[in-house]
PDB file of N, CA and C in Angstrom:
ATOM      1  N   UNK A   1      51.783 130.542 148.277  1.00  0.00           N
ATOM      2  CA  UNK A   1      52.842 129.633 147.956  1.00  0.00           C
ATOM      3  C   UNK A   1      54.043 130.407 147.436  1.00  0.00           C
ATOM      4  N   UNK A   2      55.625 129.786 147.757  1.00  0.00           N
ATOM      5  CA  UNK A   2      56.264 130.282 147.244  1.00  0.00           C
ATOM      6  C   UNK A   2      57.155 129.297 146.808  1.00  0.00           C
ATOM      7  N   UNK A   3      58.563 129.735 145.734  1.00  0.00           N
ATOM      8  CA  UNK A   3      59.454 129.218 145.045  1.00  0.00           C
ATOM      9  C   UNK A   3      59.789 128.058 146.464  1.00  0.00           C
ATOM     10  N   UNK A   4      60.121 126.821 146.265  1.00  0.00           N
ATOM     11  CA  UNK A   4      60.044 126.190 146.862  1.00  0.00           C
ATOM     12  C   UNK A   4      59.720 125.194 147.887  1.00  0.00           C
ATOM     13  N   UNK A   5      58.542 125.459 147.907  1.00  0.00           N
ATOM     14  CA  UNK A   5      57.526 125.162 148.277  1.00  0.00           C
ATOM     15  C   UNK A   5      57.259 123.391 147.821  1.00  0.00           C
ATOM     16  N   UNK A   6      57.132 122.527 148.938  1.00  0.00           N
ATOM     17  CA  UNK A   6      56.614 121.361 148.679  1.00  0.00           C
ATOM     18  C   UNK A   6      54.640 121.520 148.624  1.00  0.00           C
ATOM     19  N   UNK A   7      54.677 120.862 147.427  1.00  0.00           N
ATOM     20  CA  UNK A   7      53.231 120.940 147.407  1.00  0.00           C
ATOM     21  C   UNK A   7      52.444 119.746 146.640  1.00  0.00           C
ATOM     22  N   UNK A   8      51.138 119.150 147.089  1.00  0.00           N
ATOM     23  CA  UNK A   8      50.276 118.424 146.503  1.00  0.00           C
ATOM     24  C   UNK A   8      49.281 118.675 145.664  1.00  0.00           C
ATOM     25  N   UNK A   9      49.132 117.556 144.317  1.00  0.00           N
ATOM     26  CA  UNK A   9      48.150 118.263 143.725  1.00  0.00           C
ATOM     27  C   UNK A   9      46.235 117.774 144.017  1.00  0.00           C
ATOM     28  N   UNK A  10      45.767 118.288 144.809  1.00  0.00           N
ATOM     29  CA  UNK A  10      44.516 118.135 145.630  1.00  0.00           C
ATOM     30  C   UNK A  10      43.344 117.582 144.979  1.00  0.00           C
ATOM     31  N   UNK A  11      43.140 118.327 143.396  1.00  0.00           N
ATOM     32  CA  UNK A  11      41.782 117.859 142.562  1.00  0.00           C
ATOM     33  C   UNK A  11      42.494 116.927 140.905  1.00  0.00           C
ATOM     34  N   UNK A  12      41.100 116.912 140.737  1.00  0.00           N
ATOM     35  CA  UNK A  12      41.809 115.998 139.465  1.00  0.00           C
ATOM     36  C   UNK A  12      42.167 116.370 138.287  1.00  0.00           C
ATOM     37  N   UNK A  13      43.273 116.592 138.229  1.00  0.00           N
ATOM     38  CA  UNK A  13      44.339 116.925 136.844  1.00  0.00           C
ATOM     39  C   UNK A  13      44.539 116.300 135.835  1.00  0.00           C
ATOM     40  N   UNK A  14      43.573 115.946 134.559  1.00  0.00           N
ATOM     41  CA  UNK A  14      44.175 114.860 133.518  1.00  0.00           C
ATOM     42  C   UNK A  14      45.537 115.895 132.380  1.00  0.00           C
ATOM     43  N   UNK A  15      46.844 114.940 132.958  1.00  0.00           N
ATOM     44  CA  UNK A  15      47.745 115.287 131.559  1.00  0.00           C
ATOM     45  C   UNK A  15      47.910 114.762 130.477  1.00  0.00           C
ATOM     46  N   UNK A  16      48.392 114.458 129.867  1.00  0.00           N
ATOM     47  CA  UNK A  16      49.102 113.749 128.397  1.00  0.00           C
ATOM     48  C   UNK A  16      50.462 114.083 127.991  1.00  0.00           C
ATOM     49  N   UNK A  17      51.416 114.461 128.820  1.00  0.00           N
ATOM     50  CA  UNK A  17      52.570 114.765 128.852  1.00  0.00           C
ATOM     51  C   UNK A  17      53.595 113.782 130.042  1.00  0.00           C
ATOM     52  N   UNK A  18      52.727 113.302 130.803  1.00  0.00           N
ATOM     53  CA  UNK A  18      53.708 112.585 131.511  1.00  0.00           C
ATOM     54  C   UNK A  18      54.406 111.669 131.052  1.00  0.00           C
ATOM     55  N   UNK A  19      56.187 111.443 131.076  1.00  0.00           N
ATOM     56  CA  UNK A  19      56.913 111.155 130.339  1.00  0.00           C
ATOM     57  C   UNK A  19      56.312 109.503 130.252  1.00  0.00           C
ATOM     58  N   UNK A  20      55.623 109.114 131.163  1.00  0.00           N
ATOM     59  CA  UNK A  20      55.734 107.443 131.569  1.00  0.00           C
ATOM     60  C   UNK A  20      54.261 106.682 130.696  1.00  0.00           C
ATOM     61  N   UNK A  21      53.394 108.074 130.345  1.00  0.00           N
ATOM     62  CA  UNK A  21      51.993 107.656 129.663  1.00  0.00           C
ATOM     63  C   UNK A  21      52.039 108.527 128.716  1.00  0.00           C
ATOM     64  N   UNK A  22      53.117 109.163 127.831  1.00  0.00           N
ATOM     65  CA  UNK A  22      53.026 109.998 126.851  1.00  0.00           C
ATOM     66  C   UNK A  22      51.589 109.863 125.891  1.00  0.00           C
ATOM     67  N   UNK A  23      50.953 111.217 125.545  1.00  0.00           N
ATOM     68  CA  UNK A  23      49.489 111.051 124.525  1.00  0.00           C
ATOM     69  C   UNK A  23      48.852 109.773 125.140  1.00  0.00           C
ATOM     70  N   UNK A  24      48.396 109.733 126.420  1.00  0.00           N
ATOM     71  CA  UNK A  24      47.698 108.821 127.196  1.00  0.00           C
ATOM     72  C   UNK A  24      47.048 109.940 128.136  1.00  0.00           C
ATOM     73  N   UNK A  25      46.001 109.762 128.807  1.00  0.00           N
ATOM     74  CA  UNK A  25      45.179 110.684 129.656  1.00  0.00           C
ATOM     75  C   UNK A  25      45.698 110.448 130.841  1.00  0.00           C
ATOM     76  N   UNK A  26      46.498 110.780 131.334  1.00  0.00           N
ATOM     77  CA  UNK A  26      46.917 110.695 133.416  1.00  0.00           C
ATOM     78  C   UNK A  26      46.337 111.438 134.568  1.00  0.00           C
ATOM     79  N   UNK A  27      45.866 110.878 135.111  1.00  0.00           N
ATOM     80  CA  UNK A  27      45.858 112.190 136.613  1.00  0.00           C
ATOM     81  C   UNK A  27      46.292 111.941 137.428  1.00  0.00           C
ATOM     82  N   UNK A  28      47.087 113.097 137.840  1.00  0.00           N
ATOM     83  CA  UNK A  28      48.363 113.044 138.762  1.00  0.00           C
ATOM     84  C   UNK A  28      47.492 113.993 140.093  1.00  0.00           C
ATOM     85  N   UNK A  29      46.539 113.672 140.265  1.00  0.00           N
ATOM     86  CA  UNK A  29      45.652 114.011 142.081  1.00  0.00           C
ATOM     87  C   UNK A  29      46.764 113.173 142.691  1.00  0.00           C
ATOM     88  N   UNK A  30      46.752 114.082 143.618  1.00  0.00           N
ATOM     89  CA  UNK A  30      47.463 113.062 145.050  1.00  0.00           C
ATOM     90  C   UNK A  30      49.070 113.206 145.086  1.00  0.00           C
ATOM     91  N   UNK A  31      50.016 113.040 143.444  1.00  0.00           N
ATOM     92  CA  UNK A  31      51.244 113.666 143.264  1.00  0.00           C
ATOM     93  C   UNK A  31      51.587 114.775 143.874  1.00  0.00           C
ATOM     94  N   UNK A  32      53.038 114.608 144.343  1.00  0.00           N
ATOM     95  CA  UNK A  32      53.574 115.573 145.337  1.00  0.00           C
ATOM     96  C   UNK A  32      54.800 116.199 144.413  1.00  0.00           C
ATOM     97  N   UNK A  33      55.265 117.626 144.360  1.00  0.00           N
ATOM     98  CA  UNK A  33      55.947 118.071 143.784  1.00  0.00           C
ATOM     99  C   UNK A  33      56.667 119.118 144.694  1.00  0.00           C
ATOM    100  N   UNK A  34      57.496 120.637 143.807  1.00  0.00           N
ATOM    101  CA  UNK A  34      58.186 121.142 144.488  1.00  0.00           C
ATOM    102  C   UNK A  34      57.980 122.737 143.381  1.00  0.00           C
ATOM    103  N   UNK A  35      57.021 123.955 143.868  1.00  0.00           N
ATOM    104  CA  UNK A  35      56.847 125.132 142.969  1.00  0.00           C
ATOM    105  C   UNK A  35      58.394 125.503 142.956  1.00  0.00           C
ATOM    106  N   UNK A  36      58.763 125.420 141.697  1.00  0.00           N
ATOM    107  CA  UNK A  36      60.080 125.986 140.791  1.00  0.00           C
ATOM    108  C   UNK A  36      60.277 127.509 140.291  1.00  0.00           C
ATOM    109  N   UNK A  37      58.827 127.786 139.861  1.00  0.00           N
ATOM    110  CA  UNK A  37      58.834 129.117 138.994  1.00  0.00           C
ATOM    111  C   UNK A  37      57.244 129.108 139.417  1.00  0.00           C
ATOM    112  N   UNK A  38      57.070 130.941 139.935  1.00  0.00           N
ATOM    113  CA  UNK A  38      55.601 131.169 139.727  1.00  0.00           C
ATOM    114  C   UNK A  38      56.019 132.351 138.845  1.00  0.00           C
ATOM    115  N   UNK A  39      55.232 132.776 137.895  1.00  0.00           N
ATOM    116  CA  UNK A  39      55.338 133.311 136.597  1.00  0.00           C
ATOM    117  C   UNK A  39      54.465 134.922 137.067  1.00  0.00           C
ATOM    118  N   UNK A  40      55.155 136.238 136.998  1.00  0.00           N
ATOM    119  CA  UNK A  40      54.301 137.183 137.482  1.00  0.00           C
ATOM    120  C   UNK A  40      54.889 138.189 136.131  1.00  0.00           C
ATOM    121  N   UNK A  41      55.911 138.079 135.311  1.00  0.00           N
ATOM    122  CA  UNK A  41      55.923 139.199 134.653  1.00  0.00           C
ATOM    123  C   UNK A  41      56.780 138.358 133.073  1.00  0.00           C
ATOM    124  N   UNK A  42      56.459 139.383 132.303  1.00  0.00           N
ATOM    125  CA  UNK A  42      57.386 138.839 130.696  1.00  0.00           C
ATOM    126  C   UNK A  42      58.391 140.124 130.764  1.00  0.00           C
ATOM    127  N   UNK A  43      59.584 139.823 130.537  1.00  0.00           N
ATOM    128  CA  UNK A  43      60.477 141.440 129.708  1.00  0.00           C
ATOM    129  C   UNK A  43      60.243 142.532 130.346  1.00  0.00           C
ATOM    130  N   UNK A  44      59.833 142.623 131.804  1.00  0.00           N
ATOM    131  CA  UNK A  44      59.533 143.266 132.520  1.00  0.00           C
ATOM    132  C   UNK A  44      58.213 143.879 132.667  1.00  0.00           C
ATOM    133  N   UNK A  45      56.833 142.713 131.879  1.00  0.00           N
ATOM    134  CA  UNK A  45      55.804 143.795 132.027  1.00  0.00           C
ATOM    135  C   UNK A  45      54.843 142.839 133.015  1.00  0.00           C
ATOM    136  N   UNK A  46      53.781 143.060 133.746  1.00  0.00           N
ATOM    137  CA  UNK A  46      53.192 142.600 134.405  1.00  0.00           C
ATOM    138  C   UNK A  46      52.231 141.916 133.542  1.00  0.00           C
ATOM    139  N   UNK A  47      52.291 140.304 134.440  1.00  0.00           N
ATOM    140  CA  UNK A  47      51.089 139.460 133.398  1.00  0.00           C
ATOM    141  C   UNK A  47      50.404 138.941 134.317  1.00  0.00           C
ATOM    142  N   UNK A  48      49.577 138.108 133.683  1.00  0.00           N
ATOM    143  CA  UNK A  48      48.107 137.628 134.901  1.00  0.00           C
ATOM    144  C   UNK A  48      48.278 136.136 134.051  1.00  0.00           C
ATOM    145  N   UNK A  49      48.789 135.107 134.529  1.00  0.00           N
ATOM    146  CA  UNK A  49      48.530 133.675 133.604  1.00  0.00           C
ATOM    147  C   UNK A  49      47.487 133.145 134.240  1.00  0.00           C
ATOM    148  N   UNK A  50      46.798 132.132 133.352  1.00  0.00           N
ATOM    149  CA  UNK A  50      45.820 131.374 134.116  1.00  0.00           C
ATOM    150  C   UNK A  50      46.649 130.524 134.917  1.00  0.00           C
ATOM    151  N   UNK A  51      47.801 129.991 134.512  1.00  0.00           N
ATOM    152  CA  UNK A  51      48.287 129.005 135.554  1.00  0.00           C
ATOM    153  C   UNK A  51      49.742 129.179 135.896  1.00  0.00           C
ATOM    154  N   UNK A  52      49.771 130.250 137.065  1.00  0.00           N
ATOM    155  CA  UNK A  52      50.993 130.573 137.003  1.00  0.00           C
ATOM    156  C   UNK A  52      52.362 129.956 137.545  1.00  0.00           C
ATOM    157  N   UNK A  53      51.985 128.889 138.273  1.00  0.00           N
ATOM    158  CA  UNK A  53      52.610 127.750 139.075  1.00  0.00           C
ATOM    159  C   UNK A  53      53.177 127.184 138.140  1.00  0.00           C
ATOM    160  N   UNK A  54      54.711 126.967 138.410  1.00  0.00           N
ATOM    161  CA  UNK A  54      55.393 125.997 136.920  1.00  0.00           C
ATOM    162  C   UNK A  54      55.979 125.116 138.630  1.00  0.00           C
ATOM    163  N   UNK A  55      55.239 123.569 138.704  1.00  0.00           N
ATOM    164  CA  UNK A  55      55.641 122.825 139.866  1.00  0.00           C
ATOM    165  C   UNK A  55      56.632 121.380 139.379  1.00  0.00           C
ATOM    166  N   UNK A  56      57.454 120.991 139.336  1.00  0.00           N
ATOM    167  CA  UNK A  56      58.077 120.455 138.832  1.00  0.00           C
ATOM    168  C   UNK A  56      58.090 118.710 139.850  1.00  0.00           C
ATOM    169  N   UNK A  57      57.901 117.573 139.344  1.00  0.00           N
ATOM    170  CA  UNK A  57      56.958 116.645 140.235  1.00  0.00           C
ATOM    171  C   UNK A  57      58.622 115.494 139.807  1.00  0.00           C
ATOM    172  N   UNK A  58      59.164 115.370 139.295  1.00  0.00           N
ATOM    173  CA  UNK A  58      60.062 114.264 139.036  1.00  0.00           C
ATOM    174  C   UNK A  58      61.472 114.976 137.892  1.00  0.00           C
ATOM    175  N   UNK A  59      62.689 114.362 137.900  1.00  0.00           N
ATOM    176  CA  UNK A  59      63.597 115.108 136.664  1.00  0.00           C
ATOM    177  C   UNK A  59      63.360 115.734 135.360  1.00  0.00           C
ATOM    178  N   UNK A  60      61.903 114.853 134.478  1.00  0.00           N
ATOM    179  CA  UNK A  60      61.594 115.273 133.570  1.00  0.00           C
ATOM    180  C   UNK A  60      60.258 115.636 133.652  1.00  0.00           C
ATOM    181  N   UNK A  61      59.384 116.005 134.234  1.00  0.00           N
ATOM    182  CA  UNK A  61      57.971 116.020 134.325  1.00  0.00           C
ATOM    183  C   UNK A  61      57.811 117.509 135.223  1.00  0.00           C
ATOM    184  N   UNK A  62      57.415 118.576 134.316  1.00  0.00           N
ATOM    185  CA  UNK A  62      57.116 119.719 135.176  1.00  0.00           C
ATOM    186  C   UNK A  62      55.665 120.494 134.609  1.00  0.00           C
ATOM    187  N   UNK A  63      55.312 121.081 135.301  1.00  0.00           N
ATOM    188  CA  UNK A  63      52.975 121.395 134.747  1.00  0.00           C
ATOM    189  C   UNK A  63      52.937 122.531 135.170  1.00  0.00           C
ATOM    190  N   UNK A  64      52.756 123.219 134.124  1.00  0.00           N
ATOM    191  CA  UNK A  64      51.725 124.882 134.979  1.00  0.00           C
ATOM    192  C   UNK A  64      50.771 124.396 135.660  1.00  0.00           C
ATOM    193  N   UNK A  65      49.948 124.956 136.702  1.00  0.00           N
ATOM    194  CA  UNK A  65      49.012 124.776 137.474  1.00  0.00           C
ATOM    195  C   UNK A  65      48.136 126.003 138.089  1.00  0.00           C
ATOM    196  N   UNK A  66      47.317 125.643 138.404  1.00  0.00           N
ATOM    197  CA  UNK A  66      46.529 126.932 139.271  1.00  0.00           C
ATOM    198  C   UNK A  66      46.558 126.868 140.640  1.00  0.00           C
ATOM    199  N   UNK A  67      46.524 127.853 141.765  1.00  0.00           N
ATOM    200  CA  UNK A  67      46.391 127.943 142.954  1.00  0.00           C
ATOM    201  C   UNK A  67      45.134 126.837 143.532  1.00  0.00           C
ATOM    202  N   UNK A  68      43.940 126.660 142.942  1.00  0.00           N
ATOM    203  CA  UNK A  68      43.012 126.082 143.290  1.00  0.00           C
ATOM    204  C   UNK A  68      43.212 124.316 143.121  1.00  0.00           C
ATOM    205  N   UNK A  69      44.587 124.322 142.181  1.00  0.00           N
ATOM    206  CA  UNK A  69      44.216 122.988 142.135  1.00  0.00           C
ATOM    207  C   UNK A  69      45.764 122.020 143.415  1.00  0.00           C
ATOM    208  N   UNK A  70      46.161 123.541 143.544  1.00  0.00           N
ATOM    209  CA  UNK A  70      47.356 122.550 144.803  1.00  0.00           C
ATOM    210  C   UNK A  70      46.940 122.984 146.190  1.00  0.00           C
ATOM    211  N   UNK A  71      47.751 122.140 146.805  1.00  0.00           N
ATOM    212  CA  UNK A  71      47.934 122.275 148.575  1.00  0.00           C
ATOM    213  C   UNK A  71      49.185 122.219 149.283  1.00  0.00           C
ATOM    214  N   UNK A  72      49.275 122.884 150.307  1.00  0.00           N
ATOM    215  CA  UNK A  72      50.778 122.719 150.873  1.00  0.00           C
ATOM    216  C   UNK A  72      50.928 121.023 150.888  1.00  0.00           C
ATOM    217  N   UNK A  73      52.240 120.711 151.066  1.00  0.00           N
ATOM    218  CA  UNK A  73      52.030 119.263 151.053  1.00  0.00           C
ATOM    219  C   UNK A  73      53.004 119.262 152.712  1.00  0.00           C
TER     220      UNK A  73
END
């Protein structure tokens, strides 16, 4: 995947950040978004995140994620 990239999220994701169910349990399976930022280094040093996908799904609503849990959309 790369920066721009339309993509789906495939398995089941519970958040508590979505602006519309704030501190409520959501899963956004099946939500379609757009990878914004994949995260490979800090201040120039090489990092390994668990979830390096920052996919951004609506104006205010954006989720780190893992490779395993999206799909091209």
């Amino acid at each position: 995947m790369q920066i721009g990239d339309r993509v789906r999220v495939k398995s089941a994701v519970i958040v508590y950040t979505h602006p519309d169910h704030r501190n409520q349990p959501f899963d956004i399976c099946g939500t379609e978004g757009e990878v914004i930022d994949i995260l490979k280094d800090w201040k120039g040093r090489v990092i390994s995140p668990n979830y390096p996908y920052v996919v951004k799904f609506d104006k205010k609503f954006r989720v780190h994620m893992q490779d395993a849990e999206l799909e091209q959309a």
